[in-house]
N, C-alpha and C. Protein backbone atom coordinates (compact mmCIF):
# COMPACT_ATOMS: atom_id res chain seq x y z
N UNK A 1 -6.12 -10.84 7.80
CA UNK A 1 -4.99 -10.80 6.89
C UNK A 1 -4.93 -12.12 6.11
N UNK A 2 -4.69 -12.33 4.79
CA UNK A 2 -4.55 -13.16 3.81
C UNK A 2 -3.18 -13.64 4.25
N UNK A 3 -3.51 -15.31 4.53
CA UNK A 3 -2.33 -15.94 3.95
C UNK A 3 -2.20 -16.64 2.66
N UNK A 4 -0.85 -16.51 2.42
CA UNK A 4 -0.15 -16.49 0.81
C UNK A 4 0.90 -17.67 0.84
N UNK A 5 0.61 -19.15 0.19
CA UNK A 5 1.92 -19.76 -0.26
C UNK A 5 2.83 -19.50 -1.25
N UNK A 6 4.13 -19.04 -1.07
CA UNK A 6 5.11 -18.90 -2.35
C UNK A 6 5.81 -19.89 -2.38
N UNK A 7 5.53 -20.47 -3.75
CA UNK A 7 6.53 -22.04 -4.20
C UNK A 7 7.20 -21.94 -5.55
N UNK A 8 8.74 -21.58 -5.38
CA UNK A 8 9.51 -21.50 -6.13
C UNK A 8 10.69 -22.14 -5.79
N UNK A 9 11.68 -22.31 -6.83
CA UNK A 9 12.95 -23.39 -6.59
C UNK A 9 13.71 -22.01 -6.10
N UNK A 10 13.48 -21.03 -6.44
CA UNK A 10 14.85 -20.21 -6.78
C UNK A 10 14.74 -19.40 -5.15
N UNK A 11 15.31 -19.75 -4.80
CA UNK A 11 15.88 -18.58 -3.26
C UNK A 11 15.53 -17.01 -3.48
N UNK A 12 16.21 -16.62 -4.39
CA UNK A 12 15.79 -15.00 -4.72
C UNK A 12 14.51 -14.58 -4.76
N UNK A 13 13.62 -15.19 -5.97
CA UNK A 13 12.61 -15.17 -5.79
C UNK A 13 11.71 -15.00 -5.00
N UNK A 14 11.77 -16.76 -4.21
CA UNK A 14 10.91 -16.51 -3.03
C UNK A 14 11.01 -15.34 -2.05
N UNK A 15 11.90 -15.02 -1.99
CA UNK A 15 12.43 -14.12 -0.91
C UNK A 15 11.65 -12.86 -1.20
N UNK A 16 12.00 -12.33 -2.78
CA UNK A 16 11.77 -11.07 -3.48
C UNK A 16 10.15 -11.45 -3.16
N UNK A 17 9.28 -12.12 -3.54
CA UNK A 17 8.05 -12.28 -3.43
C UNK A 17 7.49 -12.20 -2.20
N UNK A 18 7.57 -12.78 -1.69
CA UNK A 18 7.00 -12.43 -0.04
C UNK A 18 7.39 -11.17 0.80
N UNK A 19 9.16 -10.38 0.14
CA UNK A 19 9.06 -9.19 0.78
C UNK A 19 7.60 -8.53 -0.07
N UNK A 20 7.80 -8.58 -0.63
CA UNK A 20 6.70 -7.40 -1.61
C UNK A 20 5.40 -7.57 -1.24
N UNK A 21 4.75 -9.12 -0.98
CA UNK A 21 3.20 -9.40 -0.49
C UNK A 21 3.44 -8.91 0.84
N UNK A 22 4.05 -9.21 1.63
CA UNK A 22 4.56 -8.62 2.95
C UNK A 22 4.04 -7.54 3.31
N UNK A 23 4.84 -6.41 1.76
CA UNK A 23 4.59 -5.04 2.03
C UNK A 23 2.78 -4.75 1.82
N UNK A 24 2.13 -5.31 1.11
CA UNK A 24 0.81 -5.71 0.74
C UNK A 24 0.12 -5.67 1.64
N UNK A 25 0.58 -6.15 2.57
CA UNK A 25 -0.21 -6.86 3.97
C UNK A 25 -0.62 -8.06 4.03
N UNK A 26 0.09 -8.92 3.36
CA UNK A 26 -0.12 -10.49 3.27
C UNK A 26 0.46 -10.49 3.85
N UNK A 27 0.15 -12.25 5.17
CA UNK A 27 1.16 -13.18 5.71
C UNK A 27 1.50 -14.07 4.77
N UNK A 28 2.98 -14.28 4.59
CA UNK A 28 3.27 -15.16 2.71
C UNK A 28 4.68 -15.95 4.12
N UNK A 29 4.02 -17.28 3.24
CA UNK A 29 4.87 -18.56 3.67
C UNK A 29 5.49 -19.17 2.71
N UNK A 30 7.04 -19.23 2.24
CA UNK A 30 7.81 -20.15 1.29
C UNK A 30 7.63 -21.27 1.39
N UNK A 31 7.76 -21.91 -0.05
CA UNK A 31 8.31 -23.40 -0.13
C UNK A 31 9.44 -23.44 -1.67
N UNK A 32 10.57 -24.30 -1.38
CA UNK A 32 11.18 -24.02 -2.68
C UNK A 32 10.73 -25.70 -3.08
N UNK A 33 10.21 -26.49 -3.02
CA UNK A 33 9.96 -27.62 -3.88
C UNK A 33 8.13 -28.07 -3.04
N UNK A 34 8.24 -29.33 -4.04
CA UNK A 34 6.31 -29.87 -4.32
C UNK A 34 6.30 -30.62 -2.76
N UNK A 35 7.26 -31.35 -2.18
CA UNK A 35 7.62 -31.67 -1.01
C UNK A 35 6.37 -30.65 0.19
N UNK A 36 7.72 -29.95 0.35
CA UNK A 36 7.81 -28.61 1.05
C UNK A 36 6.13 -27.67 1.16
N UNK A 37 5.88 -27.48 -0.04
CA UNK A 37 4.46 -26.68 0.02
C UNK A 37 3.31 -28.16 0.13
N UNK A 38 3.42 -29.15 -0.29
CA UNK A 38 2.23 -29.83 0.23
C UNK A 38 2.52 -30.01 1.87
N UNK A 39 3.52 -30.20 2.10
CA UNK A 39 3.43 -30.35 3.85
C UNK A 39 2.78 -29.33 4.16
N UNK A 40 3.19 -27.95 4.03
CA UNK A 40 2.91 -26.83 4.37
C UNK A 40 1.48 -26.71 4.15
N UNK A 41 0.79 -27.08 3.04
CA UNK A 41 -0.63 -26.93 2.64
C UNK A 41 -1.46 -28.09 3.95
N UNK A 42 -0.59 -29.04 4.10
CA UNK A 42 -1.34 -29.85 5.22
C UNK A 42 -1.43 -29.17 6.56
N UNK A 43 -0.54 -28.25 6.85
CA UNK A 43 -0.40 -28.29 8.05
C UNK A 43 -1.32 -26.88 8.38
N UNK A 44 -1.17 -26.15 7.40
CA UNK A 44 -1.78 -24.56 8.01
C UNK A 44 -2.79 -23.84 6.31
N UNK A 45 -3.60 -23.36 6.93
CA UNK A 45 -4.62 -23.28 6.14
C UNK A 45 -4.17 -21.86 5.34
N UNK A 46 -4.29 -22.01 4.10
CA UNK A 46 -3.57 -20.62 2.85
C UNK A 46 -5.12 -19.96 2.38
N UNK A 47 -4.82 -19.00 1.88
CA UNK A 47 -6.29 -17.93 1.51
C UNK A 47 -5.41 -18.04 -0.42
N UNK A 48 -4.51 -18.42 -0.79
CA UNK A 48 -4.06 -18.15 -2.28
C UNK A 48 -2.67 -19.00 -2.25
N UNK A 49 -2.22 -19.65 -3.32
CA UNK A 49 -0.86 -20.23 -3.35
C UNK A 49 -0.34 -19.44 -4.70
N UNK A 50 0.55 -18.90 -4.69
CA UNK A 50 1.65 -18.75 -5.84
C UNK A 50 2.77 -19.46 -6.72
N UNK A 51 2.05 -20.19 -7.34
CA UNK A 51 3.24 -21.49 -8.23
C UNK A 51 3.91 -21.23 -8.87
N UNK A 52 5.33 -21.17 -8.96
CA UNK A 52 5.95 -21.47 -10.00
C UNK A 52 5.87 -22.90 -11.17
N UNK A 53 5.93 -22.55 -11.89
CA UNK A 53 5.77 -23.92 -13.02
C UNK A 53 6.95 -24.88 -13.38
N UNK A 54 8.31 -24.65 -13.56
CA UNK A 54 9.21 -25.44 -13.01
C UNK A 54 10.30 -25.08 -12.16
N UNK A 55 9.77 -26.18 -11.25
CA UNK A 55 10.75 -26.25 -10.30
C UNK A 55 11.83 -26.94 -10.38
N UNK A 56 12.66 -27.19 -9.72
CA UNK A 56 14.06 -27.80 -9.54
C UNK A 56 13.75 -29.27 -9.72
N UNK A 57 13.75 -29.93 -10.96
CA UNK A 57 13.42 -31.65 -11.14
C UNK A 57 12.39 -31.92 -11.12
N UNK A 58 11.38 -31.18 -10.84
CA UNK A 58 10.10 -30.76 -10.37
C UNK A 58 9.34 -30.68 -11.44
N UNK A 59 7.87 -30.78 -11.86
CA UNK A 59 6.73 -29.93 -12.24
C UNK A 59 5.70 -29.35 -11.38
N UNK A 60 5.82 -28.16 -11.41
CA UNK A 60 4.41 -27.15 -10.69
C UNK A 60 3.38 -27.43 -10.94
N UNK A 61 3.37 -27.98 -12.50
CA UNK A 61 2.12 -28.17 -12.91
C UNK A 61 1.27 -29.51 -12.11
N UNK A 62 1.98 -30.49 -12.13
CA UNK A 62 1.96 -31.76 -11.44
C UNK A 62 1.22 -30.95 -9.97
N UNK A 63 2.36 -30.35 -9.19
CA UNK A 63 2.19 -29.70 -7.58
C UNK A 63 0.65 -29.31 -8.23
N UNK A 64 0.24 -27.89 -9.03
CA UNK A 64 -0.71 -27.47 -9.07
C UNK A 64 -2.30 -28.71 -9.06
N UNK A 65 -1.87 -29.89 -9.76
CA UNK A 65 -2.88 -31.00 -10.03
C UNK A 65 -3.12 -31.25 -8.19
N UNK A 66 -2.10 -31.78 -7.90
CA UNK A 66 -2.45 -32.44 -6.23
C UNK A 66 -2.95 -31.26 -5.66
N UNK A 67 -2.69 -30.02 -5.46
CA UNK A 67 -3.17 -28.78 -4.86
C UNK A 67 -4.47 -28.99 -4.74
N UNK A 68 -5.57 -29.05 -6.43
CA UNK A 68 -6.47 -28.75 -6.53
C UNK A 68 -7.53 -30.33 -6.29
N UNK A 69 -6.53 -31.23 -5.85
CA UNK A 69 -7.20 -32.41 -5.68
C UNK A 69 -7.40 -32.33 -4.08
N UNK A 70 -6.46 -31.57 -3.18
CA UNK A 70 -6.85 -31.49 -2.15
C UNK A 70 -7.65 -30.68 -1.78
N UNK A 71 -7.47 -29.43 -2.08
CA UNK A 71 -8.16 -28.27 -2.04
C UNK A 71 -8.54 -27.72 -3.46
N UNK A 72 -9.53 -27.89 -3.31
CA UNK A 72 -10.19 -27.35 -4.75
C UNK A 72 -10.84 -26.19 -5.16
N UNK A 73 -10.73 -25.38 -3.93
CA UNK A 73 -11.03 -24.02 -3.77
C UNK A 73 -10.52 -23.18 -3.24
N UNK A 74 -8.94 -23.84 -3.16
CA UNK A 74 -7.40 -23.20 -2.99
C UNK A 74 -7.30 -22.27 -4.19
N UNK A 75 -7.64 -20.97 -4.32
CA UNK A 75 -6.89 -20.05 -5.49
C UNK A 75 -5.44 -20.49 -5.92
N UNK A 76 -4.86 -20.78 -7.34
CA UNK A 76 -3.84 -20.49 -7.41
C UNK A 76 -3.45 -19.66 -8.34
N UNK A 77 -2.16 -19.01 -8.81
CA UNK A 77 -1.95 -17.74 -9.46
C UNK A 77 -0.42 -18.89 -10.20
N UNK A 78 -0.40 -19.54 -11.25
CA UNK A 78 1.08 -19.64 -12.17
C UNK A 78 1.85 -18.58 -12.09
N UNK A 79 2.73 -18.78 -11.87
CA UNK A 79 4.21 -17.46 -12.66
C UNK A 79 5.09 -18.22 -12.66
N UNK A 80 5.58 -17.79 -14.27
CA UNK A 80 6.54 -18.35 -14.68
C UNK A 80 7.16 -17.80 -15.84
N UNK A 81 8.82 -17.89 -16.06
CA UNK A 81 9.42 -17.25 -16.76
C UNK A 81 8.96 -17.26 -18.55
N UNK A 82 7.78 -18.83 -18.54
CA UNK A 82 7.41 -19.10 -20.00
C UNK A 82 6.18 -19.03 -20.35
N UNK A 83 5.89 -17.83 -21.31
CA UNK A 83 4.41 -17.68 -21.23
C UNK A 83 3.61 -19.00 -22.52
N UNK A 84 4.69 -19.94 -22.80
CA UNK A 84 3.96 -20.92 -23.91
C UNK A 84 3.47 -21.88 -22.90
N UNK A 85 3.20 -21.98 -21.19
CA UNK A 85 2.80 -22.85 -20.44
C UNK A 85 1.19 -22.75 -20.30
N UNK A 86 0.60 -21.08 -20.95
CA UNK A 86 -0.55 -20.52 -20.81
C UNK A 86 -1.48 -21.66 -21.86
N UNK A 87 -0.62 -22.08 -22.93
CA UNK A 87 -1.91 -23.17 -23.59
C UNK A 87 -1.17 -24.46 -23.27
N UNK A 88 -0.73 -25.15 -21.96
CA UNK A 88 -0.96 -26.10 -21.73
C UNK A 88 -2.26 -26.60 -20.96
N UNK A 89 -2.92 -27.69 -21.26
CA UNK A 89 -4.18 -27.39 -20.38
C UNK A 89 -4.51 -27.84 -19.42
N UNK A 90 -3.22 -28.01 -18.45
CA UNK A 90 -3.16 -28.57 -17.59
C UNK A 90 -2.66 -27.12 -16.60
N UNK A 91 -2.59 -26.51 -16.77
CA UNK A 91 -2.29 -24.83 -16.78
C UNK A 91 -3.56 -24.30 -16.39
N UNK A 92 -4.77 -24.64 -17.10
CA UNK A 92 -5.79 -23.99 -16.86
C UNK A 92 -6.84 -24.35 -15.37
N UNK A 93 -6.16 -25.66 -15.28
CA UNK A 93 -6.35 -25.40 -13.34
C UNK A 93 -6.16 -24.50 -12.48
N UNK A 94 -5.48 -23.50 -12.94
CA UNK A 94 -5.58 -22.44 -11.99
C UNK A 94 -6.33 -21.43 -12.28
N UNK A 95 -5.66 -20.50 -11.08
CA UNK A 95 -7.15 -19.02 -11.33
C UNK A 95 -6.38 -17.76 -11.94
N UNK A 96 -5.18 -17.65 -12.03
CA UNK A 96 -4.15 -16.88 -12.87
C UNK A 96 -3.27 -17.35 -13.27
N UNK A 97 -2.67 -16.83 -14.42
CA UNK A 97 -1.61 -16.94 -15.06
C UNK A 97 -0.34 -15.74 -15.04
N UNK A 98 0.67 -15.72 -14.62
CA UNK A 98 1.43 -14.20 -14.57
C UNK A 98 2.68 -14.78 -15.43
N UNK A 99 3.01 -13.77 -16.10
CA UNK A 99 4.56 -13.59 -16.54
C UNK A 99 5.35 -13.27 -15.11
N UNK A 100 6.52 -14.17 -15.16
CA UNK A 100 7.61 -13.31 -14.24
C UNK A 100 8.11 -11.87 -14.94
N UNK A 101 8.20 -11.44 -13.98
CA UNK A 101 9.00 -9.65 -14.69
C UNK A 101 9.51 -9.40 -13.62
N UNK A 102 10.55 -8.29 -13.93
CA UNK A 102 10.88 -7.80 -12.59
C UNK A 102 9.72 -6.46 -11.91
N UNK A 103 9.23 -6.87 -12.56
CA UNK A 103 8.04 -5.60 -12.16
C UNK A 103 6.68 -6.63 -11.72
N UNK A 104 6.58 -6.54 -10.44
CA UNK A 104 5.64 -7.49 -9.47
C UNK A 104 4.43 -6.93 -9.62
N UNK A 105 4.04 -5.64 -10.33
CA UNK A 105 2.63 -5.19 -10.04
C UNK A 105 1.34 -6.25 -10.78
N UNK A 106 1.52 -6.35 -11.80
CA UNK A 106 1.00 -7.76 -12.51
C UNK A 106 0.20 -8.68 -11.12
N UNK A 107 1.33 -9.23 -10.85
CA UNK A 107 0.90 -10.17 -9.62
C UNK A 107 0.48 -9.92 -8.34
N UNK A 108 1.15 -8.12 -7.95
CA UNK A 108 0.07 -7.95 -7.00
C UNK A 108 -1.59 -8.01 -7.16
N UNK A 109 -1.35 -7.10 -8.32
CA UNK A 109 -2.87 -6.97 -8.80
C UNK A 109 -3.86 -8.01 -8.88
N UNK A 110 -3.17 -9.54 -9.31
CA UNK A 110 -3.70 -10.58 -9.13
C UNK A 110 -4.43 -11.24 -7.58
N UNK A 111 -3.77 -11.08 -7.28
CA UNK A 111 -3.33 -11.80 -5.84
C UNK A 111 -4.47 -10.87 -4.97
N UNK A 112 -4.74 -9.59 -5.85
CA UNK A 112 -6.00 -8.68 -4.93
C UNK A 112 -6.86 -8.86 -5.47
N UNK A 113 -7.27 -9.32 -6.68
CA UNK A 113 -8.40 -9.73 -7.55
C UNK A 113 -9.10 -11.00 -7.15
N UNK A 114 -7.78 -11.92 -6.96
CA UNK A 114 -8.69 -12.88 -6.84
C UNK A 114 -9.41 -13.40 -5.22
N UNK A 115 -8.32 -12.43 -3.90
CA UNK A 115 -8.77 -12.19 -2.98
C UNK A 115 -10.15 -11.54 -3.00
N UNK A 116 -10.09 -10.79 -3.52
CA UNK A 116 -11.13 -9.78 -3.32
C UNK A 116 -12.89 -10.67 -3.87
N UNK A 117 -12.48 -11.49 -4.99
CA UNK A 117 -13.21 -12.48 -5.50
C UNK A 117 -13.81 -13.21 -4.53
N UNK A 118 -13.02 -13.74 -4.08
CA UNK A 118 -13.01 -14.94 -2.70
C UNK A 118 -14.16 -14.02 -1.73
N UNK A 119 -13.74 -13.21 -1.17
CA UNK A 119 -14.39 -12.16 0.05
C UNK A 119 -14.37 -11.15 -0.74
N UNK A 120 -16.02 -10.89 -1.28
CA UNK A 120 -16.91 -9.92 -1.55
C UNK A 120 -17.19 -9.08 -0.58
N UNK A 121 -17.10 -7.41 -0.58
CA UNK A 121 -16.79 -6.62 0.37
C UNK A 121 -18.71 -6.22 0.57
């Protein structure tokens, strides 16, 4: 089973996201700030992280830089409510880009793509 970091400020969110990978058959672990998911990235080993891009005082993008300085073959997937973050190019450190919607299929679909990428069947 794939584990999944979700790092968002917003409570709902996270919540809404991990029920849904959940239903997926992901094990999905929250963090609502850059704090929070780098501890978490130290402590237990992730198969994909899910970033939000701003966080609460926060930049994701920043989180996403240290991510890939530690782990550099940590998948990550952006989502975020602003799709003008897609030509920042500091953005292009990751391995997806998603619109938030209330419609999660987008990001499931991701999240199996790039698994599936990772571990060739």
């Amino acid at each position: 089973m794939a584990r999944l970091l979700v790092v968002d400020d917003e409570g709902d969110i996270r919540h809404l996201y991990a029920a849904e990978l959940e239903d997926e058959g992901y094990d999905v672990a929250t963090a609502g700030n850059s704090a929070d998911a780098l501890t978490l990235l130290e402590q237990q080993t992730f198969d994909l992280v899910v970033l939000d891009i701003q966080l609460d005082q926060e930049s994701g993008l920043e989180l996403l830089q240290a991510i890939t300085r530690k782990q550099e073959n940590l998948p990550v997937i952006l989502c975020t409510a602003f799709s003008s973050y897609r030509d920042d190019f500091s953005s292009w450190l990751a391995d997806a880009y998603v619109v938030k919607s209330s419609d999660l299929n987008e990001l499931k679909q991701e999240v199996k793509h790039i698994l599936n990428k990772q571990r060739p069947s």
